[in-house]
C-alpha atoms as a PDB file:
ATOM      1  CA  UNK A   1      45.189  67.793 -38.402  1.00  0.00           C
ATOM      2  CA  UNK A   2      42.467  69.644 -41.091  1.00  0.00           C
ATOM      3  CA  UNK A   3      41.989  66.793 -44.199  1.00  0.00           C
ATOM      4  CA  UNK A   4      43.871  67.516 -46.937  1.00  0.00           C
ATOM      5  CA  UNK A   5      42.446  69.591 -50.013  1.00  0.00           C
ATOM      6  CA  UNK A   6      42.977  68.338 -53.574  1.00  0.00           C
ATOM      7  CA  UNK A   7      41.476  66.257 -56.274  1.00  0.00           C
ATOM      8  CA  UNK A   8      39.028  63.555 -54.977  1.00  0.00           C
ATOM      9  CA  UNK A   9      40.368  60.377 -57.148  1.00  0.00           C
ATOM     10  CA  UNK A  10      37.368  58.602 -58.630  1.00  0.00           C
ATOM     11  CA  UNK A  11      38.124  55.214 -57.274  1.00  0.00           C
ATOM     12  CA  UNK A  12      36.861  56.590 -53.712  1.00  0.00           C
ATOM     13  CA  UNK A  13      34.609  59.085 -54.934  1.00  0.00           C
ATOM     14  CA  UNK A  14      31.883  56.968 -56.898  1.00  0.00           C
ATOM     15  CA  UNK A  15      31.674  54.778 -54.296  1.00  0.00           C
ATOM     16  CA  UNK A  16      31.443  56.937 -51.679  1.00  0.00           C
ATOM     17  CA  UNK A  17      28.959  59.015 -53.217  1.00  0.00           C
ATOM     18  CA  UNK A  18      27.151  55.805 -54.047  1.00  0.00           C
ATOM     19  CA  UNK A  19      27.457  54.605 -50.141  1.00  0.00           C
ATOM     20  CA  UNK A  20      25.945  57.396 -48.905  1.00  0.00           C
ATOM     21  CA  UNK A  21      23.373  57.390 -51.164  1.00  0.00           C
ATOM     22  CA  UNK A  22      22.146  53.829 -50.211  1.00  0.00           C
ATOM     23  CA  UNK A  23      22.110  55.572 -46.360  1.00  0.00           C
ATOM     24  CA  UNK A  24      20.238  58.566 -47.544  1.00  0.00           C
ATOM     25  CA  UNK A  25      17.505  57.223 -49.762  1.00  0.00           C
ATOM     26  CA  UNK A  26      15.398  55.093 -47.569  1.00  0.00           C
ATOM     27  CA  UNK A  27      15.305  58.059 -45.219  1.00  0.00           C
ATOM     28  CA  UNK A  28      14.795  60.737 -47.996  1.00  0.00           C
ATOM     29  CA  UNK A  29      11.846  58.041 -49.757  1.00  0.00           C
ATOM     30  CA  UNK A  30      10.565  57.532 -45.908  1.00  0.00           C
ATOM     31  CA  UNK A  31       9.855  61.778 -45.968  1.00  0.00           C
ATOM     32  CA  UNK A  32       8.488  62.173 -49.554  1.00  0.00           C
ATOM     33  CA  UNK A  33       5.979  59.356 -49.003  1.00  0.00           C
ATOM     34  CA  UNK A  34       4.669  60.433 -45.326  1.00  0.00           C
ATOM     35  CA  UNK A  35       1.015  61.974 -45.179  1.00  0.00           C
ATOM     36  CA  UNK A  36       1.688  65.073 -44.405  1.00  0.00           C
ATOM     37  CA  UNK A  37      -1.978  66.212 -44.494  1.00  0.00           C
ATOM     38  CA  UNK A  38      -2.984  63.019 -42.656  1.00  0.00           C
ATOM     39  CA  UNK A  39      -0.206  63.204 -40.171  1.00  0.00           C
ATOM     40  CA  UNK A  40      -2.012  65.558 -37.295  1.00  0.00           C
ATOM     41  CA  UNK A  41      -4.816  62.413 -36.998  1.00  0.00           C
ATOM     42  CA  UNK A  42      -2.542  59.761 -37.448  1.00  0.00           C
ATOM     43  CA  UNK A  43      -0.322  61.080 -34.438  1.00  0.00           C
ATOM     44  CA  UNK A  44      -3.085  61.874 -32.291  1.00  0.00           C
ATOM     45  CA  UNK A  45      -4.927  58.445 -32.297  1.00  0.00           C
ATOM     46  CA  UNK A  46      -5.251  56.979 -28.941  1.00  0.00           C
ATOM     47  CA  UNK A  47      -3.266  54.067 -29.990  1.00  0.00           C
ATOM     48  CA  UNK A  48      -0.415  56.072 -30.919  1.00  0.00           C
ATOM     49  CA  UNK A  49      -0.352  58.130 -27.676  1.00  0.00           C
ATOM     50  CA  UNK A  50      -0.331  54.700 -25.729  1.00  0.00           C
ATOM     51  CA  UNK A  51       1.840  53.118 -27.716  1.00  0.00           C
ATOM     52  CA  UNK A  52       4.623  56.619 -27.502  1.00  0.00           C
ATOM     53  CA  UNK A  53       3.838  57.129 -23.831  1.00  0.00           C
ATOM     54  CA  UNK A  54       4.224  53.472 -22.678  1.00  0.00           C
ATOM     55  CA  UNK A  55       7.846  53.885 -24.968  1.00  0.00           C
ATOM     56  CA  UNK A  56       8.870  57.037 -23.405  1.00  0.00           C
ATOM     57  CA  UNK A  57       8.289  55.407 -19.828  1.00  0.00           C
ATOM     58  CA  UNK A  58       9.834  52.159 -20.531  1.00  0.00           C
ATOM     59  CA  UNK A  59      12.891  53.610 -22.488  1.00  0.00           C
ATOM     60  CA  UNK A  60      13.317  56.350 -19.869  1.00  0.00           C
ATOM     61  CA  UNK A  61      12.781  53.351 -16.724  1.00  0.00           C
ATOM     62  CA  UNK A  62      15.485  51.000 -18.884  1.00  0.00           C
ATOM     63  CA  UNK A  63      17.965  53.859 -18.827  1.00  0.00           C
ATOM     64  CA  UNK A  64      17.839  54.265 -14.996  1.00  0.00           C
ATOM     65  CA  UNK A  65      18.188  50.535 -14.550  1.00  0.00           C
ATOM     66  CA  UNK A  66      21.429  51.165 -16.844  1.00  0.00           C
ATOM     67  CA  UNK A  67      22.925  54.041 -14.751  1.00  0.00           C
ATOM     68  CA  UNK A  68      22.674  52.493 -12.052  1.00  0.00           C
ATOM     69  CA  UNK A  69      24.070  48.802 -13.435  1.00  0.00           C
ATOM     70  CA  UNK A  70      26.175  50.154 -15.703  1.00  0.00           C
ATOM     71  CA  UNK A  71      28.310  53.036 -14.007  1.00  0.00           C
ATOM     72  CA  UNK A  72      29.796  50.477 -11.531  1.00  0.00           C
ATOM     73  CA  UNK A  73      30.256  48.008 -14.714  1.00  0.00           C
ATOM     74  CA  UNK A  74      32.039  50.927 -16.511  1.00  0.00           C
ATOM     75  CA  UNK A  75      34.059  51.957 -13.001  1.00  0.00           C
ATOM     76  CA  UNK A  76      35.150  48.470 -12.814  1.00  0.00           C
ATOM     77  CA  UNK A  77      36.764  48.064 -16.191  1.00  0.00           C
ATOM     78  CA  UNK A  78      38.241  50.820 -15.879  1.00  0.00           C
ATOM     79  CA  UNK A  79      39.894  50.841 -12.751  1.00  0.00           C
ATOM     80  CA  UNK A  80      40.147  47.507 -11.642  1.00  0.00           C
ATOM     81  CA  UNK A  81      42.635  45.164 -12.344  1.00  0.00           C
ATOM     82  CA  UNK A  82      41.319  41.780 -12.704  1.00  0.00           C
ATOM     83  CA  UNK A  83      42.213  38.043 -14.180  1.00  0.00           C
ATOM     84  CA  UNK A  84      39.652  37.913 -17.113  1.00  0.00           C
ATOM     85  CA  UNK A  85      39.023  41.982 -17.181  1.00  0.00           C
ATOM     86  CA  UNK A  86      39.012  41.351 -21.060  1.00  0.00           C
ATOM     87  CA  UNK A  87      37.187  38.416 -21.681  1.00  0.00           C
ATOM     88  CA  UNK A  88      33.943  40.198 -19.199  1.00  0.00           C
ATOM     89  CA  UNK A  89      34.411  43.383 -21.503  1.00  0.00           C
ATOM     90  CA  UNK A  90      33.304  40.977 -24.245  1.00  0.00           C
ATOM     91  CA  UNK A  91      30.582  39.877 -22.288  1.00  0.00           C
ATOM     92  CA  UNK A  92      29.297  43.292 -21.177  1.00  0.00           C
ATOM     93  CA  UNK A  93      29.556  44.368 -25.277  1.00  0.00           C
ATOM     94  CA  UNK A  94      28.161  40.869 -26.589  1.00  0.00           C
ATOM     95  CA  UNK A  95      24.374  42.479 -26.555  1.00  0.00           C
ATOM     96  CA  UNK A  96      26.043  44.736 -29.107  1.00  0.00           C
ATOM     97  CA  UNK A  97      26.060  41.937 -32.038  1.00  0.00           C
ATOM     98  CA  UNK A  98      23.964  39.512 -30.819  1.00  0.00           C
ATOM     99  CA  UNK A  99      21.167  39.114 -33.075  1.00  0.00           C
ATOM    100  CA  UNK A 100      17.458  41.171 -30.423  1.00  0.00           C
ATOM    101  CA  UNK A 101      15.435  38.052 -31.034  1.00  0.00           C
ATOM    102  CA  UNK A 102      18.657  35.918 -29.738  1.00  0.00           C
ATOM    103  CA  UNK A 103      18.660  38.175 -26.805  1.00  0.00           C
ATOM    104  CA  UNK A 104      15.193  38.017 -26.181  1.00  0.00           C
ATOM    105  CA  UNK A 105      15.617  34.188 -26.511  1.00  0.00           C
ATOM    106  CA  UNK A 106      18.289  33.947 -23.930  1.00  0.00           C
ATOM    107  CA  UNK A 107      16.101  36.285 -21.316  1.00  0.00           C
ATOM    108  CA  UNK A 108      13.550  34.012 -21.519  1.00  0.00           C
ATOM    109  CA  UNK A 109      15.967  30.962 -21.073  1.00  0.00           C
ATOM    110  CA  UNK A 110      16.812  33.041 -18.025  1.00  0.00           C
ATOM    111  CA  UNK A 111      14.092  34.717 -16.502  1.00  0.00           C
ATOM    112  CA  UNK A 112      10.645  33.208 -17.783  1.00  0.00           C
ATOM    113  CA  UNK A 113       8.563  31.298 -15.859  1.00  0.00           C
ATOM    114  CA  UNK A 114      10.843  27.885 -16.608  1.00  0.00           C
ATOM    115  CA  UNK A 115      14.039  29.890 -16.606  1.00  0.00           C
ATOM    116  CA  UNK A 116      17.019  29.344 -14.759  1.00  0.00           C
ATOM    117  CA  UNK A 117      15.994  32.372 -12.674  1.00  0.00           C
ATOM    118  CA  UNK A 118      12.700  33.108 -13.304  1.00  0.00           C
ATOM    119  CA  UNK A 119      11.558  30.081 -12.129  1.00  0.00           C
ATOM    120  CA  UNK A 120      12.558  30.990  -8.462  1.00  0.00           C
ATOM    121  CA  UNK A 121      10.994  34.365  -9.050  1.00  0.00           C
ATOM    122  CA  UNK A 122       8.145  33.631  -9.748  1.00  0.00           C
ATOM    123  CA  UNK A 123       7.925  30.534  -6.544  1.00  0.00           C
ATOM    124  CA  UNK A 124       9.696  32.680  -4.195  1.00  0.00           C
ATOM    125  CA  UNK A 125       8.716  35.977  -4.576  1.00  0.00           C
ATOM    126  CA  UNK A 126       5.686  35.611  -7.089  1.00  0.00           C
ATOM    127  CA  UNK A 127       7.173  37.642 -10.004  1.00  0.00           C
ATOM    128  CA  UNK A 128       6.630  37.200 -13.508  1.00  0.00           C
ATOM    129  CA  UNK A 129       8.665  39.288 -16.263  1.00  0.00           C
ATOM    130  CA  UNK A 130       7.834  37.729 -19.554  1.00  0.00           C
ATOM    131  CA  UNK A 131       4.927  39.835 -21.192  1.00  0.00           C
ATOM    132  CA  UNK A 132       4.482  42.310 -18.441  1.00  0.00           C
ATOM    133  CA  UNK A 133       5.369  45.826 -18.924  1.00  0.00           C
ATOM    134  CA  UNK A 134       8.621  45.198 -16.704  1.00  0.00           C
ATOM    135  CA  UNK A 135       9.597  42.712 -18.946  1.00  0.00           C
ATOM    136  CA  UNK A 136       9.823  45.174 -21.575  1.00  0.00           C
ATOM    137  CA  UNK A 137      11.926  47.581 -19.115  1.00  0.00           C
ATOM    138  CA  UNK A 138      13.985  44.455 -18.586  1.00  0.00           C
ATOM    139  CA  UNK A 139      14.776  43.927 -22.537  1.00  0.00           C
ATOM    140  CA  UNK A 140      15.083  47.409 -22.935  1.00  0.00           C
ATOM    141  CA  UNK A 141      17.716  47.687 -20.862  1.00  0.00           C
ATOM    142  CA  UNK A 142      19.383  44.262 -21.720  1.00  0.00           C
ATOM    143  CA  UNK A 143      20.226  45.818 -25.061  1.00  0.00           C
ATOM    144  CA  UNK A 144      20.793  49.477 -23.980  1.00  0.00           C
ATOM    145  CA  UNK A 145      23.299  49.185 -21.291  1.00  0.00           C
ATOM    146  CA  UNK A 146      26.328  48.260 -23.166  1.00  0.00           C
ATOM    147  CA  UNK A 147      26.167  51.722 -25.216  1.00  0.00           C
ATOM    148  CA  UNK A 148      26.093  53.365 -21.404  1.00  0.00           C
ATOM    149  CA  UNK A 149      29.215  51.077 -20.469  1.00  0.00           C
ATOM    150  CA  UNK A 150      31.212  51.766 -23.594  1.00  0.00           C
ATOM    151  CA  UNK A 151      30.805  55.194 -23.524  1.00  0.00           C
ATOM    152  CA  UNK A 152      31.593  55.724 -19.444  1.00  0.00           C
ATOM    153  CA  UNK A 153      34.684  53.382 -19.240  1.00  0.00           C
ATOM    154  CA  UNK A 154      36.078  55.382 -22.382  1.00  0.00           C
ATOM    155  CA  UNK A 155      35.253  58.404 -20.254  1.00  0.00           C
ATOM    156  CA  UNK A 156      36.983  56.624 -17.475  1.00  0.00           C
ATOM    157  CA  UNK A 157      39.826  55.781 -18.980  1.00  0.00           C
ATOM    158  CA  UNK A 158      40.194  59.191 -20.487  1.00  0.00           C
ATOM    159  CA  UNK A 159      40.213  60.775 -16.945  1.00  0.00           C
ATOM    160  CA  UNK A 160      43.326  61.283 -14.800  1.00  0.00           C
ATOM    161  CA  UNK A 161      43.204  59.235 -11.935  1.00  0.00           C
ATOM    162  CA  UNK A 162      45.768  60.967 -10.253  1.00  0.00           C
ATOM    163  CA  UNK A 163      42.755  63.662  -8.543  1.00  0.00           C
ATOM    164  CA  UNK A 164      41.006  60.237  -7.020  1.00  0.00           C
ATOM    165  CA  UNK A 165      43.984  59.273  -5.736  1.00  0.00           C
ATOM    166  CA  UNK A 166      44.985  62.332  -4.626  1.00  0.00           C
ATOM    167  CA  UNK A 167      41.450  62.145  -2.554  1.00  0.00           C
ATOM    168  CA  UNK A 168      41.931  58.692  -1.071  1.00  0.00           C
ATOM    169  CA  UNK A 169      45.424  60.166   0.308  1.00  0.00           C
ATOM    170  CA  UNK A 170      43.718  63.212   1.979  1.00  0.00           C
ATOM    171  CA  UNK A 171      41.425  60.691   3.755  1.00  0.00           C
ATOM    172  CA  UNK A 172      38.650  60.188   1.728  1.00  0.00           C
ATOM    173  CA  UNK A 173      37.112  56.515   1.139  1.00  0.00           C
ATOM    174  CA  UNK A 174      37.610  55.045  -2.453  1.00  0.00           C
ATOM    175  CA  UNK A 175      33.433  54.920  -2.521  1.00  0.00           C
ATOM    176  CA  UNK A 176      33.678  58.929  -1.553  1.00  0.00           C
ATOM    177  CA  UNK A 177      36.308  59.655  -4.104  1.00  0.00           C
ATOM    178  CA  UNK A 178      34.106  58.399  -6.639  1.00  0.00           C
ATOM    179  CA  UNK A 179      31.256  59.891  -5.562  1.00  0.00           C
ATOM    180  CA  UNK A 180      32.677  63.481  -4.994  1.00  0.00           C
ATOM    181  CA  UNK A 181      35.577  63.166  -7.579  1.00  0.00           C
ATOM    182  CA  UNK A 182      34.940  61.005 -10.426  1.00  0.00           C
ATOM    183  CA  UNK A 183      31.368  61.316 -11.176  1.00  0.00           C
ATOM    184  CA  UNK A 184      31.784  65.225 -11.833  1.00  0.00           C
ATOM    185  CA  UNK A 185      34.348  64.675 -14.258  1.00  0.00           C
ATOM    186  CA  UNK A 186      32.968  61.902 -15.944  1.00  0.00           C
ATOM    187  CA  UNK A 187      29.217  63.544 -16.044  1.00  0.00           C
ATOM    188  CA  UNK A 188      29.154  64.748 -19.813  1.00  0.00           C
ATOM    189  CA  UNK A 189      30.295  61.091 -20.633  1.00  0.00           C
ATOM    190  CA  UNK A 190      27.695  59.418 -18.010  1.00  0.00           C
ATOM    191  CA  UNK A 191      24.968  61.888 -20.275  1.00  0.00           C
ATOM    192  CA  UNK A 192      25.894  60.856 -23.589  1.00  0.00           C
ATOM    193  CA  UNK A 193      25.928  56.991 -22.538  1.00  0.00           C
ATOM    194  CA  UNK A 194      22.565  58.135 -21.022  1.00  0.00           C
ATOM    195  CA  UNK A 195      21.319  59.737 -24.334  1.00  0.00           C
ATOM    196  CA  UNK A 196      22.526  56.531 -26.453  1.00  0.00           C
ATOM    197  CA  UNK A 197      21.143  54.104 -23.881  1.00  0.00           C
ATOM    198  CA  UNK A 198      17.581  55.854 -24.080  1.00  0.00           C
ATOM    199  CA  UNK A 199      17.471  56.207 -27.588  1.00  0.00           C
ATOM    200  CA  UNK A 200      18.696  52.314 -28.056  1.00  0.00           C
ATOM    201  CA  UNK A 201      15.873  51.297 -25.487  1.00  0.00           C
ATOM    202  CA  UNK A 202      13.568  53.682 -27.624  1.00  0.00           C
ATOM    203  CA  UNK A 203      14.254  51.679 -30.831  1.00  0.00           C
ATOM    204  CA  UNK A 204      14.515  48.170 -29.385  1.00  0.00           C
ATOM    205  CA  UNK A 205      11.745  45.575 -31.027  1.00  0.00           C
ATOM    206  CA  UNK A 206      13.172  42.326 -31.624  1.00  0.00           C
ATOM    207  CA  UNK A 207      14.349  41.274 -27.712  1.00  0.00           C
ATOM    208  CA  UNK A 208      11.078  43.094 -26.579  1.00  0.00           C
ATOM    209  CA  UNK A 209       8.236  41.267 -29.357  1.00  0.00           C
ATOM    210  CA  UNK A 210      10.268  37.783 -28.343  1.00  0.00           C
ATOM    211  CA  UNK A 211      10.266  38.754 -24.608  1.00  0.00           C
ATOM    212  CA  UNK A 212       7.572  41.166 -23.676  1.00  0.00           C
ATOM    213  CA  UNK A 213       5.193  40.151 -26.548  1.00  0.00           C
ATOM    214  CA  UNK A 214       3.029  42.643 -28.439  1.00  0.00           C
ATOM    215  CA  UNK A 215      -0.142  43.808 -26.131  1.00  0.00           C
ATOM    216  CA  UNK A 216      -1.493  47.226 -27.112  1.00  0.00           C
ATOM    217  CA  UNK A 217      -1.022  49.045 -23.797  1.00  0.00           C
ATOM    218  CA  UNK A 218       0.971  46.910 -22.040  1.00  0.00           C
ATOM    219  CA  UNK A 219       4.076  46.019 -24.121  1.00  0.00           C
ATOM    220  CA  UNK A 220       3.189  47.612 -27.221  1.00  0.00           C
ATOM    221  CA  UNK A 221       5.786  50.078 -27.950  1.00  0.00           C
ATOM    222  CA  UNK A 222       6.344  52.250 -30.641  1.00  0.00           C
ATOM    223  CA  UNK A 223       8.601  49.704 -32.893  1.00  0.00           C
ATOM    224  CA  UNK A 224       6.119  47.013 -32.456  1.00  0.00           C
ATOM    225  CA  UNK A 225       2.631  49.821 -33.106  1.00  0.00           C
ATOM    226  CA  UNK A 226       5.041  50.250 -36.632  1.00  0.00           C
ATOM    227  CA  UNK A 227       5.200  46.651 -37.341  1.00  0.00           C
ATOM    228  CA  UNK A 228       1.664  45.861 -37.063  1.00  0.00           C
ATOM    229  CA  UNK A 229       0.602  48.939 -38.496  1.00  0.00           C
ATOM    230  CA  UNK A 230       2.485  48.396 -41.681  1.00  0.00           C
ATOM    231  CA  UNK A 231       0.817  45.349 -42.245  1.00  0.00           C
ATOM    232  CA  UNK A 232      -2.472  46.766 -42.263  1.00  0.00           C
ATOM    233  CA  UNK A 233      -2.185  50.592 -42.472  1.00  0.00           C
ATOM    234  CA  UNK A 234       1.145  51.757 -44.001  1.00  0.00           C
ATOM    235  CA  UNK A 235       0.303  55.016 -43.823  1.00  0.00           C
ATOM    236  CA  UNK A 236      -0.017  55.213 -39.769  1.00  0.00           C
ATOM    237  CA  UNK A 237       3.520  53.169 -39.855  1.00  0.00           C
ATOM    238  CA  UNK A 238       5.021  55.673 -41.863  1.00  0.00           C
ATOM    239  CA  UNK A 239       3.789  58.788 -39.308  1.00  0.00           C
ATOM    240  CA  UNK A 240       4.825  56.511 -36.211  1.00  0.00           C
ATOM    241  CA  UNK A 241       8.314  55.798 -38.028  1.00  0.00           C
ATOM    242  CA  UNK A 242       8.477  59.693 -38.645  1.00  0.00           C
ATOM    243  CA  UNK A 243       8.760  60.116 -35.020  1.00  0.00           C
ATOM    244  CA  UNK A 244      11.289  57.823 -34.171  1.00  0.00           C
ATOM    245  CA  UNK A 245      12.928  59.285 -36.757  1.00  0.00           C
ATOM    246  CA  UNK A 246      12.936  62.855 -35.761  1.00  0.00           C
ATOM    247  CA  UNK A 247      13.772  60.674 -31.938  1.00  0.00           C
ATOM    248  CA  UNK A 248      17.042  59.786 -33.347  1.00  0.00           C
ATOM    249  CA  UNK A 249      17.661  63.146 -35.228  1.00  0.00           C
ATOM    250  CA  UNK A 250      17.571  65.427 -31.857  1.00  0.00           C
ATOM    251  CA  UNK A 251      19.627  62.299 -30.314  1.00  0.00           C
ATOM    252  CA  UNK A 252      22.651  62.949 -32.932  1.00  0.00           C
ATOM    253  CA  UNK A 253      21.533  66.707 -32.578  1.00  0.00           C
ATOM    254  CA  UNK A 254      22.577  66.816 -28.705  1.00  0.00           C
ATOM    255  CA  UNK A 255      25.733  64.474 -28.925  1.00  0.00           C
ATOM    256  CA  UNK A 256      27.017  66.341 -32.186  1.00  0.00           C
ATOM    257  CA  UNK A 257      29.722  68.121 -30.241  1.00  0.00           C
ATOM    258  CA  UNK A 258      30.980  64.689 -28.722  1.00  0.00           C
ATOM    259  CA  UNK A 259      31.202  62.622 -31.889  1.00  0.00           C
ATOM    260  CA  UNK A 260      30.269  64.577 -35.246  1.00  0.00           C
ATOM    261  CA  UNK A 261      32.272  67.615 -34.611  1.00  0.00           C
ATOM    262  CA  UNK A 262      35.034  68.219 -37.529  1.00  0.00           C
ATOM    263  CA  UNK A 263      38.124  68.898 -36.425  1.00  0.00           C
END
């Protein structure tokens, strides 16, 4: 159904035009105050290229770890019928509005070196996550996964399930029929969970600074090189805050036909 054409009534219009100018300021203000003629140094600084490369390969490692959790995760909300199938959808979503630093509380009540599970880690197998580049991997994904989950269990349950069943009856295994049925039809949904995952894992800083800590080259990523660069050279946080920005516009750029299409 196309909206419907007419007068805009003014109730809804000023403050519409007023929200979305409290959306589009700090990003318009962020773009007239960047140092344009500075900006070629202040992106090619060694710090900066650690800082983006160690991002790019923990946001891209987090990602994998959430394919390959959260596919299954999604599979099994979706097609499983369970006792308490809701209440571990809430669980699987919580990382969605729980405060970062809460979550990066919580992973190291559960996997630093006194944690419930750390603790054996560490004695058993000699591993240690907290402040280690793996622990940033490990926040990453903590927070990133649920966007990969939403979005492939909505795929899911958009899917007719009729063609895996259809496979299972022909002979094929249920593992199989996912493999060589389901996963091509849910791929565009399994990339844009992928997408949303990487970009989440690109932004993350309060689960990582809490968990991972803030050591240039190990767990400094770009989020935390911003922080600590605003408090001593603004103008360095505003060139590292134009790439994550231009990060997030080529994100909404590739998944623009999935959610910001008019129809």
């Amino acid at each position: 159904m196309s909206p419907r054409r007419g007068p805009v009534p003014v109730p809804l219009l000023v403050p519409a035009l007023v929200g979305l100018a409290f959306l589009v300021l700090p990003l318009v203000a962020l773009l007239l105050r960047a140092p344009w003629s500075d900006l070629p140094d202040q992106l090619t600084s060694p710090e900066v290229w650690q800082a983006l490369r160690l991002s790019l390969l923990c946001a891209t490692a987090a990602t994998v770890v959430s394919l390959v959790l959260g596919v299954p995760l999604a599979w099994l909300l979706a097609r499983v019928e369970f006792r308490g199938r809701g209440f571990v959808r809430a669980l699987v979503t919580l990382p969605l509005v729980l405060p970062p630093v809460v979550g990066g509380v919580a992973l190291l009540m559960a996997l630093g070196r006194n944690g419930v599970v750390g603790q054996w880690l560490e004695s058993w197998f000699g591993i240690s996550l907290p402040f280690t580049t793996a622990g940033v991997v490990v926040a990453e994904a903590f927070v990133a996964m649920p966007f990969l989950v939403i979005s492939v269990e909505g795929t899911l349950r958009a899917a007719d399930p009729r063609y895996e069943e259809a496979a299972t009856t022909l002979g094929a295994s249920r593992f199989t029929a996912f493999r060589r049925v389901t996963l091509p039809l849910i791929a565009p949904g399994i990339a844009a969970g992928a997408v949303l995952a990487w970009a989440r894992a690109l932004g993350e800083f309060g689960a990582t600074i809490t968990f991972a800590g803030n050591f240039p080259g190990r767990t400094q990523t770009m989020p935390l090189a911003v922080y600590l660069a605003l408090q001593s050279d603004p103008e360095a946080a505003i060139a590292l805050s134009l790439v994550l920005l231009t990060v997030s516009i080529a994100v909404l750029a590739g998944l623009r036909d999935r959610w910001m299409s008019a129809s």
